[in-house]
Protein backbone atom coordinates (compact mmCIF):
# COMPACT_ATOMS: atom_id res chain seq x y z
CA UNK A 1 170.86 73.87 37.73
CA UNK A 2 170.74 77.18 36.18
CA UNK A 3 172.40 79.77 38.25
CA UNK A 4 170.02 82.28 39.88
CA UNK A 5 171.77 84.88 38.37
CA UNK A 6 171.41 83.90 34.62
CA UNK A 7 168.69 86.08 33.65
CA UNK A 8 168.84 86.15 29.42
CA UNK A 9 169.10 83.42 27.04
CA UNK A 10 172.68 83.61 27.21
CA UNK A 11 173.05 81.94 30.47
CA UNK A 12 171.87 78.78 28.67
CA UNK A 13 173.63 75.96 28.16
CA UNK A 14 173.89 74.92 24.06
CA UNK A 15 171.24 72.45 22.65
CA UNK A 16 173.87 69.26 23.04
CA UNK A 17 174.22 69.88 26.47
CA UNK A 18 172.72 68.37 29.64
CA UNK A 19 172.15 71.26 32.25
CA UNK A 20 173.26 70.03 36.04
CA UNK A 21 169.85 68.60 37.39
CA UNK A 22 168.57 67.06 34.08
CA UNK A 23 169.07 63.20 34.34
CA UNK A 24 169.37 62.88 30.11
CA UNK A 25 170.38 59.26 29.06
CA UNK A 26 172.05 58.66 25.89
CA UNK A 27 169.85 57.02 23.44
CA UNK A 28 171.26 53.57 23.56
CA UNK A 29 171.64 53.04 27.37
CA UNK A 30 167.65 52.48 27.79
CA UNK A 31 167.59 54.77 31.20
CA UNK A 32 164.65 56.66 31.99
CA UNK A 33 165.13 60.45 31.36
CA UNK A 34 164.17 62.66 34.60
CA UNK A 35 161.03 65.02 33.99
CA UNK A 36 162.21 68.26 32.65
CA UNK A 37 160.96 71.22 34.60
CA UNK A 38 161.94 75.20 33.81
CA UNK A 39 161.01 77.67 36.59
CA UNK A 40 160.20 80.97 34.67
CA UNK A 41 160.41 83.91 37.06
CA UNK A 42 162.39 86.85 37.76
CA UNK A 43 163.02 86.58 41.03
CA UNK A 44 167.00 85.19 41.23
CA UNK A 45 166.11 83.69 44.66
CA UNK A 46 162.91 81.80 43.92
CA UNK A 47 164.58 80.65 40.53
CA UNK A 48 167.14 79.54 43.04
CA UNK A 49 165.62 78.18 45.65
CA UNK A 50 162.76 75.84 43.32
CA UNK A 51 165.50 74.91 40.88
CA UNK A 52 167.73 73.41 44.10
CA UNK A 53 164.83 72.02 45.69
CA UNK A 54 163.47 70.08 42.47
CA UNK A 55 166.71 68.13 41.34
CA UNK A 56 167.26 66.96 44.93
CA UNK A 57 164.17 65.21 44.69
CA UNK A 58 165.51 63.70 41.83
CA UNK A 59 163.87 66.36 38.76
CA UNK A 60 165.21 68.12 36.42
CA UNK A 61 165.17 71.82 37.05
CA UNK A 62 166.40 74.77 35.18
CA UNK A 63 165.60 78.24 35.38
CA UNK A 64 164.88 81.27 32.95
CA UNK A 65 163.94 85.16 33.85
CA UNK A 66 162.16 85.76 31.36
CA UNK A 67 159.30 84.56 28.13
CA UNK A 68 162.06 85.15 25.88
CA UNK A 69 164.30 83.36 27.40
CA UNK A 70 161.80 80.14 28.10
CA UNK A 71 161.19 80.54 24.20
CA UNK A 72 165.13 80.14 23.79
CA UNK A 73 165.56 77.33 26.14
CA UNK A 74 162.23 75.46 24.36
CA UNK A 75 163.77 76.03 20.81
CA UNK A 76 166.47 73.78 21.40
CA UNK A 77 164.81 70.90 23.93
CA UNK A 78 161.32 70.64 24.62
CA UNK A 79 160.76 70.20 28.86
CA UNK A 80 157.81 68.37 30.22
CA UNK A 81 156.86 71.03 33.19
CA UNK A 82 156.97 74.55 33.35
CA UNK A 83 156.62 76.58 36.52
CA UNK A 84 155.18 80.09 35.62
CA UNK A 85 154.92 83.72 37.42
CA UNK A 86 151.92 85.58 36.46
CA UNK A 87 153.43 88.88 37.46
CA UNK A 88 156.93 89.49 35.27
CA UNK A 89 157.98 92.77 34.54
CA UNK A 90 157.55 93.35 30.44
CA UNK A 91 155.73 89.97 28.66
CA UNK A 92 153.56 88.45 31.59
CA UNK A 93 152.50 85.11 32.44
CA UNK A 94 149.32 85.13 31.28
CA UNK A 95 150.33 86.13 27.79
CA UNK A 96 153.62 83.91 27.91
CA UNK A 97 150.66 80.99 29.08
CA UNK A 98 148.28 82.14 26.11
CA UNK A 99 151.21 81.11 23.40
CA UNK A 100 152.60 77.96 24.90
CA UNK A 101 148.61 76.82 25.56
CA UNK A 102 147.76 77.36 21.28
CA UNK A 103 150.24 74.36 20.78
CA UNK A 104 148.56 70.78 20.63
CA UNK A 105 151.31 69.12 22.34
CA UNK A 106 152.23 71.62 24.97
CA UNK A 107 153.79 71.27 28.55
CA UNK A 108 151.86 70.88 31.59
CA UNK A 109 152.09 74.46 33.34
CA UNK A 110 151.30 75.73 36.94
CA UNK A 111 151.20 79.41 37.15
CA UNK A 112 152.65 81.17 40.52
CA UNK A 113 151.43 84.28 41.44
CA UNK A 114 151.15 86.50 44.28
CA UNK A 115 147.74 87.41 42.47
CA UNK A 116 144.97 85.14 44.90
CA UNK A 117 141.76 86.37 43.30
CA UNK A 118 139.47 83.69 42.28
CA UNK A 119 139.27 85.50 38.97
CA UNK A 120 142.94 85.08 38.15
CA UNK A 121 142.94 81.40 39.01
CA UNK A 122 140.04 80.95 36.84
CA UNK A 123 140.98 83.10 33.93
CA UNK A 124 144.30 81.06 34.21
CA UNK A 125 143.10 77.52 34.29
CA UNK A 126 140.72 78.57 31.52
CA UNK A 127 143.27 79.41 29.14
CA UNK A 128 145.18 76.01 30.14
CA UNK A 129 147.14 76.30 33.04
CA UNK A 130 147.25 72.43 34.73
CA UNK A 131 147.32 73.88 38.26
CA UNK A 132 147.44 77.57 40.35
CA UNK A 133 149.73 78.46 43.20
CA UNK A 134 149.64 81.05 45.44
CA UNK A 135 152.72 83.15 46.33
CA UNK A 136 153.99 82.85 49.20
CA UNK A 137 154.43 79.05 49.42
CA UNK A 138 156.88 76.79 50.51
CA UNK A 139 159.19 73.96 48.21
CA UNK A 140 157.66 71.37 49.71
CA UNK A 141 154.73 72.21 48.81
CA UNK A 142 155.53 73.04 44.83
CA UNK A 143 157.04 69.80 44.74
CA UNK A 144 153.80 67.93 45.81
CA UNK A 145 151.88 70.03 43.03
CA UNK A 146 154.51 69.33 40.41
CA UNK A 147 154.53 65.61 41.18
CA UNK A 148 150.55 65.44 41.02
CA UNK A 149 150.56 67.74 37.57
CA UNK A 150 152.92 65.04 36.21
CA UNK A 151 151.30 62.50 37.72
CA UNK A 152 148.08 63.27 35.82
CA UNK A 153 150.31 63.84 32.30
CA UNK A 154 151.25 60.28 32.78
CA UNK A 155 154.73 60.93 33.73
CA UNK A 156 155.10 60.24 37.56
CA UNK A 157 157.10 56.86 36.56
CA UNK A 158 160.09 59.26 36.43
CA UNK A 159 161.02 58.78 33.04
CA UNK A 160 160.36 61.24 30.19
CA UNK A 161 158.71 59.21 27.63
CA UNK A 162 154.91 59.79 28.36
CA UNK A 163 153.02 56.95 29.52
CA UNK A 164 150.09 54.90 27.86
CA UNK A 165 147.12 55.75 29.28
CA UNK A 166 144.51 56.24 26.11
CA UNK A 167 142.50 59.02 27.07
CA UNK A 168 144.93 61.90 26.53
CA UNK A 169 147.02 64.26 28.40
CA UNK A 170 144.23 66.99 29.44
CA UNK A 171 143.64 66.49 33.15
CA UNK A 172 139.93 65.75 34.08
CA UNK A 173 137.90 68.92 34.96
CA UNK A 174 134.75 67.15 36.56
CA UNK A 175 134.35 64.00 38.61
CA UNK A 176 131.37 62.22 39.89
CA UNK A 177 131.04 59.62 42.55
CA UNK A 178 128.27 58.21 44.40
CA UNK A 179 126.05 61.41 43.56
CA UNK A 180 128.62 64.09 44.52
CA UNK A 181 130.25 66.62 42.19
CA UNK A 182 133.75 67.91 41.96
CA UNK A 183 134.72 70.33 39.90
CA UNK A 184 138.35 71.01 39.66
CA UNK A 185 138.01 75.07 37.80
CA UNK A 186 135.93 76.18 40.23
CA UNK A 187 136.94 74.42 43.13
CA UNK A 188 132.90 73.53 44.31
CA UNK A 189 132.10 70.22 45.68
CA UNK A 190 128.28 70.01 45.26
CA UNK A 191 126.30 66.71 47.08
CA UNK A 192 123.50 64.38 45.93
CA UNK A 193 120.61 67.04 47.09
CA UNK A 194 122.90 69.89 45.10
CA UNK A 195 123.50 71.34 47.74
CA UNK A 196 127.24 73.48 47.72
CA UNK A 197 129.47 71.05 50.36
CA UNK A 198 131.79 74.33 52.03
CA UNK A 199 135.73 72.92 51.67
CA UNK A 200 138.60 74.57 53.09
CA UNK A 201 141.67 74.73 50.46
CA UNK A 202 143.13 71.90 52.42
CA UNK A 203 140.13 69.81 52.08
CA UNK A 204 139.55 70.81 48.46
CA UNK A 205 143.14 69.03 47.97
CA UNK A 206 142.93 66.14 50.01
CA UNK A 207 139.25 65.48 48.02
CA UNK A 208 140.61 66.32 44.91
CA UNK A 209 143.69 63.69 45.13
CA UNK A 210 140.94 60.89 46.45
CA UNK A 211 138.66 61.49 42.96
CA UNK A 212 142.46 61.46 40.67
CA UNK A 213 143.42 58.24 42.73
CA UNK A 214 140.32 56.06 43.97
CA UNK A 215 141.23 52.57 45.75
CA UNK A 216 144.98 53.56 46.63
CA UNK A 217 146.12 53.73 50.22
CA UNK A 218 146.87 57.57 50.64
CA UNK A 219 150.20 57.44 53.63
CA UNK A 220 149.83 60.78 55.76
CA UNK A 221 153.25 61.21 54.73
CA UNK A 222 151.88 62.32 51.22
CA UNK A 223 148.99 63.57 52.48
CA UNK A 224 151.04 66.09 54.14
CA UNK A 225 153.32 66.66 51.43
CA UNK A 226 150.19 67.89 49.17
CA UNK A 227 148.94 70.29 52.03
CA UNK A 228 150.09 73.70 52.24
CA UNK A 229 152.72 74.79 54.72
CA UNK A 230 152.08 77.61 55.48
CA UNK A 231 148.72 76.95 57.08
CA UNK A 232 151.43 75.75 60.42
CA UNK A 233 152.96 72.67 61.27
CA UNK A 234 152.01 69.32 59.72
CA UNK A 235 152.21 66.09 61.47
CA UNK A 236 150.47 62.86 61.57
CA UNK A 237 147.79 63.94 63.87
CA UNK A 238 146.89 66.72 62.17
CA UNK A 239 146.59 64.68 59.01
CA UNK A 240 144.21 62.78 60.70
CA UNK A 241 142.06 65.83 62.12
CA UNK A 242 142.17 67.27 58.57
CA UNK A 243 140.74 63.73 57.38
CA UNK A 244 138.23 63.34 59.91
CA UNK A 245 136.70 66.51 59.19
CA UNK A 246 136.90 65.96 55.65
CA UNK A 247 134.95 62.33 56.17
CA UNK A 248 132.55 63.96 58.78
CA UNK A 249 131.19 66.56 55.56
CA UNK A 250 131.12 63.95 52.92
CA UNK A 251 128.73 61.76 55.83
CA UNK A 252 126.63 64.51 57.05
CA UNK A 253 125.95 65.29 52.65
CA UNK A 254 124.24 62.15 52.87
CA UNK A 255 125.76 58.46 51.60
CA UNK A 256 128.34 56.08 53.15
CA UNK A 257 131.49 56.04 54.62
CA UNK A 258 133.49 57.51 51.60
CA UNK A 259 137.45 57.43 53.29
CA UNK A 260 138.36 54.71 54.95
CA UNK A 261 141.07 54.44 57.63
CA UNK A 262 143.67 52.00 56.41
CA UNK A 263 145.51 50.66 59.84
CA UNK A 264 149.01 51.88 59.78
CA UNK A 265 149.44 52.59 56.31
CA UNK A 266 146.78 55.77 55.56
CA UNK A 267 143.28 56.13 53.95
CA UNK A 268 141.46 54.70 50.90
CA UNK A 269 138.39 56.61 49.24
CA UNK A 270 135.86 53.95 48.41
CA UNK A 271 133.47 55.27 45.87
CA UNK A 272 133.83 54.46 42.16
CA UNK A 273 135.03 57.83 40.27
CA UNK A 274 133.96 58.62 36.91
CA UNK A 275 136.16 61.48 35.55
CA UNK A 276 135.63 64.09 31.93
């Protein structure tokens, strides 16, 4: 880990060095190389406090204060993740986003901002930002959105080497199933009469992991991982109120029962998913 205090280039470790919290192999061992993730912000405590909370679940996490300093750090090893703030003093992270976005093979990034509008979300996801997250949030819940941003680049097996998947690394924008519509920029869930389906956040990210992962057994435990924290205290049962109301929308738009309860283990959405 970066200390929170490094704030310039300097504080970097050299190109042939492995930075605590990156789990680098050499190239002859054949062990899967951690994803890479760089926290870009100039807050010393929230560079601190991500960076921590990242490699003890088993990422690599380094931190930077600055676009220069990312642009340093990237010069000398690439990183599969970056975690952005939108609002830096000098070079800001929508202009730091614009240049890393104009490379083909750029990282996934999720901007984090303080900035809630629905115009900055958009304007950021529009110029190529994988995800959005709102300032204040907790670690728990950044983790859940880094592991579901990797997830969709193909690298949730934990290793750095990307995995096969044959359609790309661009996460889907629009899914259909059964005669719904999700779309993922504007965050509108529309039904098979077209009618506008109103979704709290909460629900929006619960439907949006069913579409991304059809016909897997959801736990609560990750269920409640991918929720934010802040809205209070998550437990099972409110996992399952959250669900229920989710199923009881998705029924009353018209159609079948979409989520299923899996006995002991979680739920399973049904419907088959088409995704572009």
């Amino acid at each position: 880990m970066l200390n929170a205090a490094c704030s310039t280039a300097a504080c970097l470790p050299p190109a042939d060095v492995t930075g605590p919290g990156l789990s680098a192999t050499t190239p002859d061992d054949g062990a899967p190389v951690a994803p890479r993730i760089v926290i870009v912000d100039d807050d010393p405590g929230i560079r601190e406090l991500l960076t921590d909370y990242l490699t003890s679940h088993s990422l690599g996490a380094e931190a930077v204060a600055s676009g220069a300093a990312l642009r340093e750090r990237l010069s000398y090893r690439p990183c599969d993740l970056i975690i952005l703030d939108m609002m830096m003093p000098g070079e800001d992270g929508l202009s730091i986003l614009r240049t890393l976005t104009s490379a083909a093979d750029h990282p996934a990034v999720i901007m984090f901002s303080a900035v809630t509008s629905e115009v900055d979300r958009v304007v950021a996801l529009e110029l190529g930002a994988d995800d959005y997250v709102s300032k204040p949030n907790s670690p728990r819940e950044m983790l859940a959105r880094v592991r579901a941003v990797l997830r969709r680049r193909g690298l949730a097996n934990g290793g750095g080497e990307k995995e096969e998947t044959g359609s790309g690394t661009a996460p889907a924008l629009l899914f259909t199933f059964a005669g719904w519509r999700l779309d993922r920029l504007s965050r509108r869930v529309v039904n098979p009469a077209g009618e506008l389906v109103p979704l709290s956040d909460s629900e929006f990210e619960m439907m949006l992991l069913f579409v991304e992962e059809p016909h897997v057994v959801h736990s609560r435990e990750k269920l409640a991982d991918l929720l934010h924290s802040r809205e209070g205290g998550i437990n099972d049962r409110t996992i399952d109120v959250k669900v229920s109301r989710l199923r009881a929308k998705l029924m009353a738009g018209g159609g079948d029962e979409m989520v299923r309860t899996v006995r002991s283990r979680g739920y399973l959405f049904l419907p088959q998913v088409r995704a572009a």
